[in-house]
Structures are given as C-alpha cells and as structure tokens.
C-alpha atoms as a PDB file:
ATOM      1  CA  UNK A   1      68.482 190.705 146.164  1.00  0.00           C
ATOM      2  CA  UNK A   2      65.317 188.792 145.831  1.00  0.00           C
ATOM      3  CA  UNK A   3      63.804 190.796 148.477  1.00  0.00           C
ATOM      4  CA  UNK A   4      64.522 193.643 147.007  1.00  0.00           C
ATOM      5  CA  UNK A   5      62.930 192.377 144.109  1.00  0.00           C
ATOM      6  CA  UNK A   6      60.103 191.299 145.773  1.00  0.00           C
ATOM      7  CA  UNK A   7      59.737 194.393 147.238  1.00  0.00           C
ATOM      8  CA  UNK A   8      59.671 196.782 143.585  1.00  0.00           C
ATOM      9  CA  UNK A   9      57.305 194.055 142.264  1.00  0.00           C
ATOM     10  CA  UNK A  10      54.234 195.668 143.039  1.00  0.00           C
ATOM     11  CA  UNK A  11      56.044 199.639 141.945  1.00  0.00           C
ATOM     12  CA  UNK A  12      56.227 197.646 138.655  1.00  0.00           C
ATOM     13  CA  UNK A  13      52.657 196.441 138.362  1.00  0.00           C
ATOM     14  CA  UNK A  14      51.488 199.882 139.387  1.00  0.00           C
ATOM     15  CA  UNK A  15      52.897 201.364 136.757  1.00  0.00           C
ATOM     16  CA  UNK A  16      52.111 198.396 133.995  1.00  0.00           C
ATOM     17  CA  UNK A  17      48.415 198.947 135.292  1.00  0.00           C
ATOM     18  CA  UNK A  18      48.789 202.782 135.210  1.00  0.00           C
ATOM     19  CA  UNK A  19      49.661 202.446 131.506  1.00  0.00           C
ATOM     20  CA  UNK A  20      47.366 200.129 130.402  1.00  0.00           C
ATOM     21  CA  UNK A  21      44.180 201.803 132.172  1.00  0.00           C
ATOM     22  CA  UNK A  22      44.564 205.038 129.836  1.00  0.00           C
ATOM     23  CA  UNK A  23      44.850 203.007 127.125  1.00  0.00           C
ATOM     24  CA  UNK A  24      41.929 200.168 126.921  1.00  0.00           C
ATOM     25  CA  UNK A  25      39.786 203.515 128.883  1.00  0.00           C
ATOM     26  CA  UNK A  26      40.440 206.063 126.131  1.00  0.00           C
ATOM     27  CA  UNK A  27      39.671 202.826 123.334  1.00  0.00           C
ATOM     28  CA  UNK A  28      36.671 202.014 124.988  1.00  0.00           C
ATOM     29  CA  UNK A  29      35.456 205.821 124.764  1.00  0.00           C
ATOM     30  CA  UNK A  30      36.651 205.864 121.130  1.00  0.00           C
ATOM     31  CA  UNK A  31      34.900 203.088 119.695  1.00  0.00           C
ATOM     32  CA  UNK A  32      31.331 203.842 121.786  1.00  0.00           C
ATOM     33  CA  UNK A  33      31.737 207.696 120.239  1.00  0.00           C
ATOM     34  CA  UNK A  34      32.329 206.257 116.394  1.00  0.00           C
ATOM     35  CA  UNK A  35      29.584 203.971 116.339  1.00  0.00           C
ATOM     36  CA  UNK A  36      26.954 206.612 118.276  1.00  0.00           C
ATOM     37  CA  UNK A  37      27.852 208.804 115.934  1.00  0.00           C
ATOM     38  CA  UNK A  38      27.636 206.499 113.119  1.00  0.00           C
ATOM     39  CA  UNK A  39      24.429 205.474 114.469  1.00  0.00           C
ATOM     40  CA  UNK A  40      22.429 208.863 113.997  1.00  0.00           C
ATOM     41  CA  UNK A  41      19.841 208.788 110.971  1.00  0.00           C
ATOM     42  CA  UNK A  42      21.542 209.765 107.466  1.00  0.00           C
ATOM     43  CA  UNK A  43      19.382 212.603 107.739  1.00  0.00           C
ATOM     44  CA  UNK A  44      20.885 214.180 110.579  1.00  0.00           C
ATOM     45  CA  UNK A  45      24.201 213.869 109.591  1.00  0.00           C
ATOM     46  CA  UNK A  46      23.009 215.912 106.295  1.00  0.00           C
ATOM     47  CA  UNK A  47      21.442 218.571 108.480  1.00  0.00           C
ATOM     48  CA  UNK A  48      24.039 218.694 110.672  1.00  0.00           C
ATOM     49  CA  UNK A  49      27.245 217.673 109.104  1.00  0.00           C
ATOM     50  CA  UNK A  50      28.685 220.929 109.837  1.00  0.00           C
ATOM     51  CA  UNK A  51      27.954 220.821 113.812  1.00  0.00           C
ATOM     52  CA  UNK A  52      29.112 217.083 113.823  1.00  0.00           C
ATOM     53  CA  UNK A  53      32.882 217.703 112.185  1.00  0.00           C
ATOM     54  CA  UNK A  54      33.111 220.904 114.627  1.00  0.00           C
ATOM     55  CA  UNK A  55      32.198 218.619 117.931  1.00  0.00           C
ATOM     56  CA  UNK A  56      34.461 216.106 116.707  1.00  0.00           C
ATOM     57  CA  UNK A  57      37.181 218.606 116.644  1.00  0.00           C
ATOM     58  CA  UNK A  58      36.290 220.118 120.145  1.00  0.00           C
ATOM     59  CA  UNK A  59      36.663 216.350 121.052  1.00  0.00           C
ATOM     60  CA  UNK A  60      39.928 215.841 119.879  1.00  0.00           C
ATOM     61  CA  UNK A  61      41.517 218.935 121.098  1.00  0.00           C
ATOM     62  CA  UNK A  62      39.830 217.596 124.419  1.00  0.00           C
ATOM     63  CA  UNK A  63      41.636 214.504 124.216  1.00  0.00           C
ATOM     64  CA  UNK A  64      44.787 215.606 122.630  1.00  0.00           C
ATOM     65  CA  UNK A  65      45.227 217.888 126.482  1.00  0.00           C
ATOM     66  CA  UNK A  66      44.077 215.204 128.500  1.00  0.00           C
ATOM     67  CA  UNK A  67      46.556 213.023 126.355  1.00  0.00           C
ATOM     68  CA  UNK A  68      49.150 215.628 127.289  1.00  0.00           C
ATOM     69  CA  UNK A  69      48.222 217.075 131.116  1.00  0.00           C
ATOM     70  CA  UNK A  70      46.759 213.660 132.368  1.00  0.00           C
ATOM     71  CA  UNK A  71      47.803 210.919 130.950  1.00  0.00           C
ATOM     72  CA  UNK A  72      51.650 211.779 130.383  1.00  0.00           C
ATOM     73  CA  UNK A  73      52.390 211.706 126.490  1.00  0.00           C
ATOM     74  CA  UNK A  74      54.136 214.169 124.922  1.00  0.00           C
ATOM     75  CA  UNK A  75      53.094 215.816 121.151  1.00  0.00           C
ATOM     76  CA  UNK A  76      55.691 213.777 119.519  1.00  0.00           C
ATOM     77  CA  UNK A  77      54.725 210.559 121.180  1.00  0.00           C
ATOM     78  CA  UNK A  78      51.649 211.460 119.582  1.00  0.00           C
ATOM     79  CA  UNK A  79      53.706 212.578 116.550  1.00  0.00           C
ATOM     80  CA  UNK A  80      52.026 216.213 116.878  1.00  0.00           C
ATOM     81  CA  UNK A  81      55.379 217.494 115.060  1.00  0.00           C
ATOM     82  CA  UNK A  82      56.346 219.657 112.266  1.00  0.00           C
ATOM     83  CA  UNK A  83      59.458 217.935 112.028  1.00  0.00           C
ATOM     84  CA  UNK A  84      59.102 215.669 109.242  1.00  0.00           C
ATOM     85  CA  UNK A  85      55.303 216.247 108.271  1.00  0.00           C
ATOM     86  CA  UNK A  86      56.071 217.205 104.713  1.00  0.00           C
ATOM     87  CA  UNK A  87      58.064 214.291 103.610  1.00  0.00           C
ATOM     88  CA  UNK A  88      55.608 212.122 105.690  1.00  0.00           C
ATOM     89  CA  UNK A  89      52.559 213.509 103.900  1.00  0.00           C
ATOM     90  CA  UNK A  90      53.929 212.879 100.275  1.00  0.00           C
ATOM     91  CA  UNK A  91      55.062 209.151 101.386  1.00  0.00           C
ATOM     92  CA  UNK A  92      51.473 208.968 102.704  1.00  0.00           C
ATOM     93  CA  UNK A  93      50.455 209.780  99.196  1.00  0.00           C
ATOM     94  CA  UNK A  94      52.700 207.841  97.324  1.00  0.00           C
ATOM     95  CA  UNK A  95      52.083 204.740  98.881  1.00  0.00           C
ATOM     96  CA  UNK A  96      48.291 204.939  99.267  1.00  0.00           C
ATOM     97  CA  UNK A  97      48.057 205.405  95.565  1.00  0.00           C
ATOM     98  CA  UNK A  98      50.037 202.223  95.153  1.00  0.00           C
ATOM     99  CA  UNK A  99      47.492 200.517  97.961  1.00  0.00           C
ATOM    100  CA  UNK A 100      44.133 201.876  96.590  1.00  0.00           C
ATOM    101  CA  UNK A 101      44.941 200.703  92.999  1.00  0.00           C
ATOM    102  CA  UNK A 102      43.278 197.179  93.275  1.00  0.00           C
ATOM    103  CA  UNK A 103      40.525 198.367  94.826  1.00  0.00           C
ATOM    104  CA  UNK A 104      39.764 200.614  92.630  1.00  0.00           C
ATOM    105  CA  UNK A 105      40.444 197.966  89.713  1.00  0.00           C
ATOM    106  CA  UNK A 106      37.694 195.935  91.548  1.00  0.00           C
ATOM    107  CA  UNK A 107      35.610 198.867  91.568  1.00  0.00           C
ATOM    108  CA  UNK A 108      35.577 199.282  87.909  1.00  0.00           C
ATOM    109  CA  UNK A 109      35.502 195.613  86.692  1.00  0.00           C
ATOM    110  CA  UNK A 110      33.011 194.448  89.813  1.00  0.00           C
ATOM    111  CA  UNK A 111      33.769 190.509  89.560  1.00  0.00           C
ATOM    112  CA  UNK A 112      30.750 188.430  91.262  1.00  0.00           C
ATOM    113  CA  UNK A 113      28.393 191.665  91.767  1.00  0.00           C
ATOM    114  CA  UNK A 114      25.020 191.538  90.587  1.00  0.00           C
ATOM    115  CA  UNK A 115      24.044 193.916  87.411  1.00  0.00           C
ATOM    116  CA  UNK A 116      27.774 193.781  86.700  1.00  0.00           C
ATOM    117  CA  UNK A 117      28.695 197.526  88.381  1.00  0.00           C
ATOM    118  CA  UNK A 118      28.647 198.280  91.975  1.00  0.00           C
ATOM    119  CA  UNK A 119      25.766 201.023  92.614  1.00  0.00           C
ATOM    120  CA  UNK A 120      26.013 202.971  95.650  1.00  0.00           C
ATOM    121  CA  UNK A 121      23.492 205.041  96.786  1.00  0.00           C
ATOM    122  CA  UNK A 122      25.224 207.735  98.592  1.00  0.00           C
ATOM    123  CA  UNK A 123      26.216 209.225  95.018  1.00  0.00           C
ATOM    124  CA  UNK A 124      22.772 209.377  93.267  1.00  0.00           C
ATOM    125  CA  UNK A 125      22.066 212.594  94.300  1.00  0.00           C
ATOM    126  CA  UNK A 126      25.399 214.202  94.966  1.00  0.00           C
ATOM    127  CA  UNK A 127      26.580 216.868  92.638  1.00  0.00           C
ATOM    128  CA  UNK A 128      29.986 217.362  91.282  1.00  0.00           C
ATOM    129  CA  UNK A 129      30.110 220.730  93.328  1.00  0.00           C
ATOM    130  CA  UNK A 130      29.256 218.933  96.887  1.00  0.00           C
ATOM    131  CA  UNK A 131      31.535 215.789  96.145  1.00  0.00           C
ATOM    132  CA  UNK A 132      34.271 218.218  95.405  1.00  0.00           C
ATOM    133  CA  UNK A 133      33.552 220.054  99.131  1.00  0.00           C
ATOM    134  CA  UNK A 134      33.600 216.619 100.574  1.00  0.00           C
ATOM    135  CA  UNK A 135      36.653 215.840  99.307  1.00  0.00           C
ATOM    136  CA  UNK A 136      38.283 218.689  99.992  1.00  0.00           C
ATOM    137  CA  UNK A 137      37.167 220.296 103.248  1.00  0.00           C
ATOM    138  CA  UNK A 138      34.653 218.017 104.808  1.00  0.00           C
ATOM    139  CA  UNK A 139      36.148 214.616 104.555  1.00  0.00           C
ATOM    140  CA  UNK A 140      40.062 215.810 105.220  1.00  0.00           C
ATOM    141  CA  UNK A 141      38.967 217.610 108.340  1.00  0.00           C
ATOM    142  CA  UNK A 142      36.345 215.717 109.407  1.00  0.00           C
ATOM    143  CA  UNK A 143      37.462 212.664 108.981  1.00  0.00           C
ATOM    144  CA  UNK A 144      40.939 211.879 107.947  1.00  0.00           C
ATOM    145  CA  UNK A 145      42.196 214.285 110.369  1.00  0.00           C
ATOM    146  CA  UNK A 146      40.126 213.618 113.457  1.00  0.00           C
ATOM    147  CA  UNK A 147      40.467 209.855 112.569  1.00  0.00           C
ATOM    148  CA  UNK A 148      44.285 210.102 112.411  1.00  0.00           C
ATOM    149  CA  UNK A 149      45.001 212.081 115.723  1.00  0.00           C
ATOM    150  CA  UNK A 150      42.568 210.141 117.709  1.00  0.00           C
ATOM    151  CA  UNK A 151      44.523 206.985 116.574  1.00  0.00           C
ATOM    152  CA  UNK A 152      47.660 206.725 115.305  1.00  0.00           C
ATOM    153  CA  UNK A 153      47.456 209.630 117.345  1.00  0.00           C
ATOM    154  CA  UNK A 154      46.647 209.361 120.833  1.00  0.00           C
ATOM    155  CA  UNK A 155      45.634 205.814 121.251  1.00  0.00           C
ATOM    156  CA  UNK A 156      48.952 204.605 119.262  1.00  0.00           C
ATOM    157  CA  UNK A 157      50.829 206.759 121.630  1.00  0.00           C
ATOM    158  CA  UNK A 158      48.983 205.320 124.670  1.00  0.00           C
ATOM    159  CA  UNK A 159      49.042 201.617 123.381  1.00  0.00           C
ATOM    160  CA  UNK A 160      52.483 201.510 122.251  1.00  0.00           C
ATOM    161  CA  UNK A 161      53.512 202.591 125.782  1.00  0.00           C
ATOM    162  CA  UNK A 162      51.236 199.783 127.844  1.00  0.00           C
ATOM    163  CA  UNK A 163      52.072 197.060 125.283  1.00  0.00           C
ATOM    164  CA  UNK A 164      54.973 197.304 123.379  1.00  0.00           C
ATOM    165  CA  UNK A 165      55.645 198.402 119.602  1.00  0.00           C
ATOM    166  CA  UNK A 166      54.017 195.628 118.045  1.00  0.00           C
ATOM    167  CA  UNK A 167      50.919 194.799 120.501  1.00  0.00           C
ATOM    168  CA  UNK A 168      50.342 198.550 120.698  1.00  0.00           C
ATOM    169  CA  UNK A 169      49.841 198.477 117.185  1.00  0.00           C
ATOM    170  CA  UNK A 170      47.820 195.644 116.700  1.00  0.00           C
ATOM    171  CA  UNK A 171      45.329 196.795 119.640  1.00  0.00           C
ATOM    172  CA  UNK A 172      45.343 200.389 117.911  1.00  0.00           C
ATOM    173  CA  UNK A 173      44.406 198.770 114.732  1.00  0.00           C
ATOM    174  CA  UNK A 174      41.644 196.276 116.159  1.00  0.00           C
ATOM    175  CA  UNK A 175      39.853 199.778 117.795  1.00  0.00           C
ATOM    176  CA  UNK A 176      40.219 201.372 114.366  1.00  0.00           C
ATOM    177  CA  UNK A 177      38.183 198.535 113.192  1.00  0.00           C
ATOM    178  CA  UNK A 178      35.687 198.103 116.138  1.00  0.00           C
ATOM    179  CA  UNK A 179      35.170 202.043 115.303  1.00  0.00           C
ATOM    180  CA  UNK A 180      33.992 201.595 111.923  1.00  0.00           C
ATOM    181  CA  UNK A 181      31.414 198.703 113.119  1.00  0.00           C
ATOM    182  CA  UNK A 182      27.916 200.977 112.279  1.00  0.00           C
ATOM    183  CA  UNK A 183      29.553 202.998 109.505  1.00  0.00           C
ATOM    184  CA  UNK A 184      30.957 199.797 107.857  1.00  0.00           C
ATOM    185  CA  UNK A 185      27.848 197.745 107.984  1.00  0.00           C
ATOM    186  CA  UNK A 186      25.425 200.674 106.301  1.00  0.00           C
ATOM    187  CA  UNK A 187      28.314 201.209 103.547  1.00  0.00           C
ATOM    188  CA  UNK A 188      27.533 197.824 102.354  1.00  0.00           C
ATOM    189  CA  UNK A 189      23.990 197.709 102.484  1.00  0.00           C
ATOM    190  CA  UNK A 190      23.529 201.070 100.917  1.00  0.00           C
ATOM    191  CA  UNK A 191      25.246 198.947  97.950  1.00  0.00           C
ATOM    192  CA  UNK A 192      23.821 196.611  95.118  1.00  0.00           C
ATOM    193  CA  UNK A 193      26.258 193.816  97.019  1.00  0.00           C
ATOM    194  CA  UNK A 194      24.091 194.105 100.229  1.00  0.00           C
ATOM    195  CA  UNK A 195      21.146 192.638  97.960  1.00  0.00           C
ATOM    196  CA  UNK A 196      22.906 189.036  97.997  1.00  0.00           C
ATOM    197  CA  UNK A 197      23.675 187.779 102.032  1.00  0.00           C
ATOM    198  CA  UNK A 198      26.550 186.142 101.558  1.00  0.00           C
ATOM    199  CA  UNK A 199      28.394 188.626  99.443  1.00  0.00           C
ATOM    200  CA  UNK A 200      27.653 190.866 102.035  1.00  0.00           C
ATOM    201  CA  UNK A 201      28.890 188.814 105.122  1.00  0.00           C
ATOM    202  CA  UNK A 202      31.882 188.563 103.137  1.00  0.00           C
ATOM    203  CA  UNK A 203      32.034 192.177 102.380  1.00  0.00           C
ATOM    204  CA  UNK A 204      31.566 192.783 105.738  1.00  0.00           C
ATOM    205  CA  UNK A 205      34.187 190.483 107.125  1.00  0.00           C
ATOM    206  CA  UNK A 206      36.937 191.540 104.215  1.00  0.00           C
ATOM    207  CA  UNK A 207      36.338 195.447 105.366  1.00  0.00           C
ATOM    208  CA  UNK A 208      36.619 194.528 108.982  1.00  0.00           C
ATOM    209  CA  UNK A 209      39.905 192.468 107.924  1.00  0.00           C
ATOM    210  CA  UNK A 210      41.006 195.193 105.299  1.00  0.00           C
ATOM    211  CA  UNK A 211      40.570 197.823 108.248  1.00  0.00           C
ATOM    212  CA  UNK A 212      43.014 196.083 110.702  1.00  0.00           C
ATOM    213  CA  UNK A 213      45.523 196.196 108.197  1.00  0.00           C
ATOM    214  CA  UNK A 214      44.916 199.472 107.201  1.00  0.00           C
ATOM    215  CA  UNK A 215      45.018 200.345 110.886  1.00  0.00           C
ATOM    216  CA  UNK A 216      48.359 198.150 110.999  1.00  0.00           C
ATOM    217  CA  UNK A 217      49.364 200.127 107.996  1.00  0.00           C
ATOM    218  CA  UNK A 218      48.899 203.600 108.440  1.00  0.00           C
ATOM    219  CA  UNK A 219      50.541 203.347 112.351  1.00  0.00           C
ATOM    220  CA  UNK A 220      53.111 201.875 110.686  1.00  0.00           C
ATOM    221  CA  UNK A 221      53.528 204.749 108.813  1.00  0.00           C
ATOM    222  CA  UNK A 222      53.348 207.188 111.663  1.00  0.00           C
ATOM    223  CA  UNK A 223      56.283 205.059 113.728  1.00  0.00           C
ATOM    224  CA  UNK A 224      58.507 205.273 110.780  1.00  0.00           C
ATOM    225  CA  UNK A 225      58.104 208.952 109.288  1.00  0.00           C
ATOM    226  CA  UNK A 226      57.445 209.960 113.217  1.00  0.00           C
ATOM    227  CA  UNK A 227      54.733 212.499 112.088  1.00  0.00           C
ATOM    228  CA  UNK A 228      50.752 211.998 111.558  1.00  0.00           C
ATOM    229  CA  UNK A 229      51.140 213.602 108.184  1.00  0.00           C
ATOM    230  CA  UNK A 230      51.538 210.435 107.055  1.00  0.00           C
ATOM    231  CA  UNK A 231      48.790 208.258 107.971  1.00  0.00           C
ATOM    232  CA  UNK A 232      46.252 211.622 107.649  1.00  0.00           C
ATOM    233  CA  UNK A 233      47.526 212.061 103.786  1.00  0.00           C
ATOM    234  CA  UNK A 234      47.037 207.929 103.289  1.00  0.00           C
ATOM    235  CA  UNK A 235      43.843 207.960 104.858  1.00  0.00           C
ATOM    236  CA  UNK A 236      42.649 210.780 103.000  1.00  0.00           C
ATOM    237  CA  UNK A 237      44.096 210.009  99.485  1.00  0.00           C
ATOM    238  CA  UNK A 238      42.679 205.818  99.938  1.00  0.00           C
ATOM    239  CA  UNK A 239      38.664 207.170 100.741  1.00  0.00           C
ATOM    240  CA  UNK A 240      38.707 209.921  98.217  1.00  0.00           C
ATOM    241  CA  UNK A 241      40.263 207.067  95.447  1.00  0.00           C
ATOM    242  CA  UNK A 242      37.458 204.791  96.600  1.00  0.00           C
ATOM    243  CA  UNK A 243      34.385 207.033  97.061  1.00  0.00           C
ATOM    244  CA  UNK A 244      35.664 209.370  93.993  1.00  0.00           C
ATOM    245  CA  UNK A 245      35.509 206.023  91.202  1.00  0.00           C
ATOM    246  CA  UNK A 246      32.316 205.084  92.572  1.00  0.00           C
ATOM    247  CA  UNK A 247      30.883 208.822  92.256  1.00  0.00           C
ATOM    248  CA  UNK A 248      32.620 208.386  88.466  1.00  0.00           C
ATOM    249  CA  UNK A 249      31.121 205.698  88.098  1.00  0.00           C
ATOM    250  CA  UNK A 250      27.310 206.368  89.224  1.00  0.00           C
ATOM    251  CA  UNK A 251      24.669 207.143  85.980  1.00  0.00           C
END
C-alpha cells in the first residue's frame, strides 16, 4: 500500500500544479491588463472610452473560451447560468443598498476632510445627460460586467478549484484589489482628501482593505446564489450609489 501510494504521489502533484498554474497565470494577466489600462492618460480614455469597453469585452469572451476549451471549467463553475440569475440580481441589489449606506453617509457628512465636503473632480464637468449614460450603459457593461465575469467569474472558478473554497476566495479577492492599484490611487488624488498625505495613505490603504472585502463579498455572493447576477447587480448598484452622491453633491 505505501508503494502504491508512493507511486500516485507525483499523478497528484501533477494535477495540484496543473490547477494552480491556470490560476496564479490567468491572475497575473488580469491584474497587469487593469492597471495598463488604468494607466492610459484620462484623456484617452475620454476619446476612446467606447473602443476600450468593446476590447475589454473581446477580452473576456477570449477568456471566458479559453476558461472553457483550455483550462477545463464549465459555464456554471463560472456561474455563466440562467438558472437563478434573477433572484441573484435582486439579492445583489438588496444587499448592496444595505452595504453602500455608510459610505454614502460619509459622503454627505465628510468627517476629517478639508473644506468640510469631499470635491471630486471627475464630476465638474459632467452633465446630468452623460452621468446618466455612464450609469446606465457605460459603467454596467464596461465595468460591472467585465469586472464580474473576469472574477467571480473565471478566476473564482479557477481559484476555488487549485485552493479550496475559502483560499480560492481570498486569492480572488486579493487580485480584485491588486487590479484596482492605478485606478484606486488617481481616485483619491483627483479628490480634496489627496491634498492632506496622510488622509490619503489612509484612504488609500482603507480602499485597498475595503476592496478585499468587497472582493470577499461579492464571490461570496456568486457561491451562494450560484449565478454572476449577483455580484454584477452589487457591483453595479455600490459604484453608481458612490459616484451618483458625489455627482449630487458637486456645485
């Protein structure tokens, strides 16, 4: 018997190490195409916002069939499913307007912020028509939807298989975060809390935290409704709360 054992040893670490290359491979990919992309001038991504959300698309199509022909998940292991998607996406809802609340709170009653309001600049010169195709069009497809099926999409799928439930989870959500590097960094300093260092290292560190447990969050969400409708009507709901009060609140 312990032959025998010795002997399907290395079958087993073959297939641990089959496993866990997709997964830390396709994460690496992921978070050096956010933060490229995040890293273009704001300028270009006004030009161009249109051919940026339809590459990201092509991209996640692209990874959704290697996902499926290569690296040997299935749509629902990527919880690609209609089953379920409706009551997912109103418990996605539901609880990210419960989530979003305090943050929104803190929004309007800015505690420790200079000038007493939070002023950020990417609403000075947005009109109530282009927010409204933001939040509507651009930002669902673009961003909560691409965002979603990338990871609590494919890399959940992929991570939960090499790791386990709860590693897989945890490494999804610590991508997620490592994604949002570039793009998380200019959000603060294109705010009136950039202008003070240390509020900013701390908003900097609490958005880093706040996405892990987001990330934590939201795959949660996909394990236990079994659908990305879910974590894509969270995601959504939570960036149009936050981006919405501050367009609300702008002079």
């Amino acid at each position: 018997m312990q032959k025998l054992a010795f002997l399907q040893r290395p079958d087993a670490e073959k297939l641990a190490v089959s496993r866990v290359a997709p997964a830390v491979t396709f994460a690496a990919l992921l978070v050096a195409y956010g933060n490229a992309v995040s890293a273009f001038p704001e300028e270009i991504h006004d030009d161009y916002r249109w051919v940026f959300i339809v590459a990201g698309l092509v991209v996640m199509l692209l990874a959704i069939v290697w996902a499926l022909r290569w690296a040997g998940l299935s749509l629902e292991a990527m919880g690609i499913t209609r089953k379920g998607a409706r009551r997912g996406a109103l418990i996605g809802l539901g609880v990210g307007a419960i989530v979003i609340l305090p943050v929104v709170a803190y929004f309007i009653f800015p505690l420790g912020v200079s000038g007493g309001s939070i002023e950020y600049s990417d609403t000075d010169d947005r009109s109530l028509a282009s927010f409204t195709l933001w939040a509507l069009l651009r930002q669902p497809i673009g961003v909560s939807l691409f965002e979603e099926t990338m990871f609590r999409g494919v890399l959940q799928g992929l991570s939960v298989r090499a790791y386990g439930l709860v590693r897989g989870i945890l490494f999804a959500a610590i991508i997620f975060a490592l994604w949002h590097l570039v793009i998380n960094f200019r959000t603060v300093r294109d705010t009136n809390v950039g202008d003070t260092m240390g509020l900013a290292i701390a908003a900097q560190m609490a958005s880093m935290l706040g996405l892990i447990l987001g990330g934590v969050f939201m795959s949660v969400l996909r394990q236990r409704t079994g659908s990305l409708a879910a974590p894509i009507a969270f995601h959504w709901l939570v960036v149009i709360a936050m981006h919405g009060t501050l367009f609300a609140l702008s002079d």
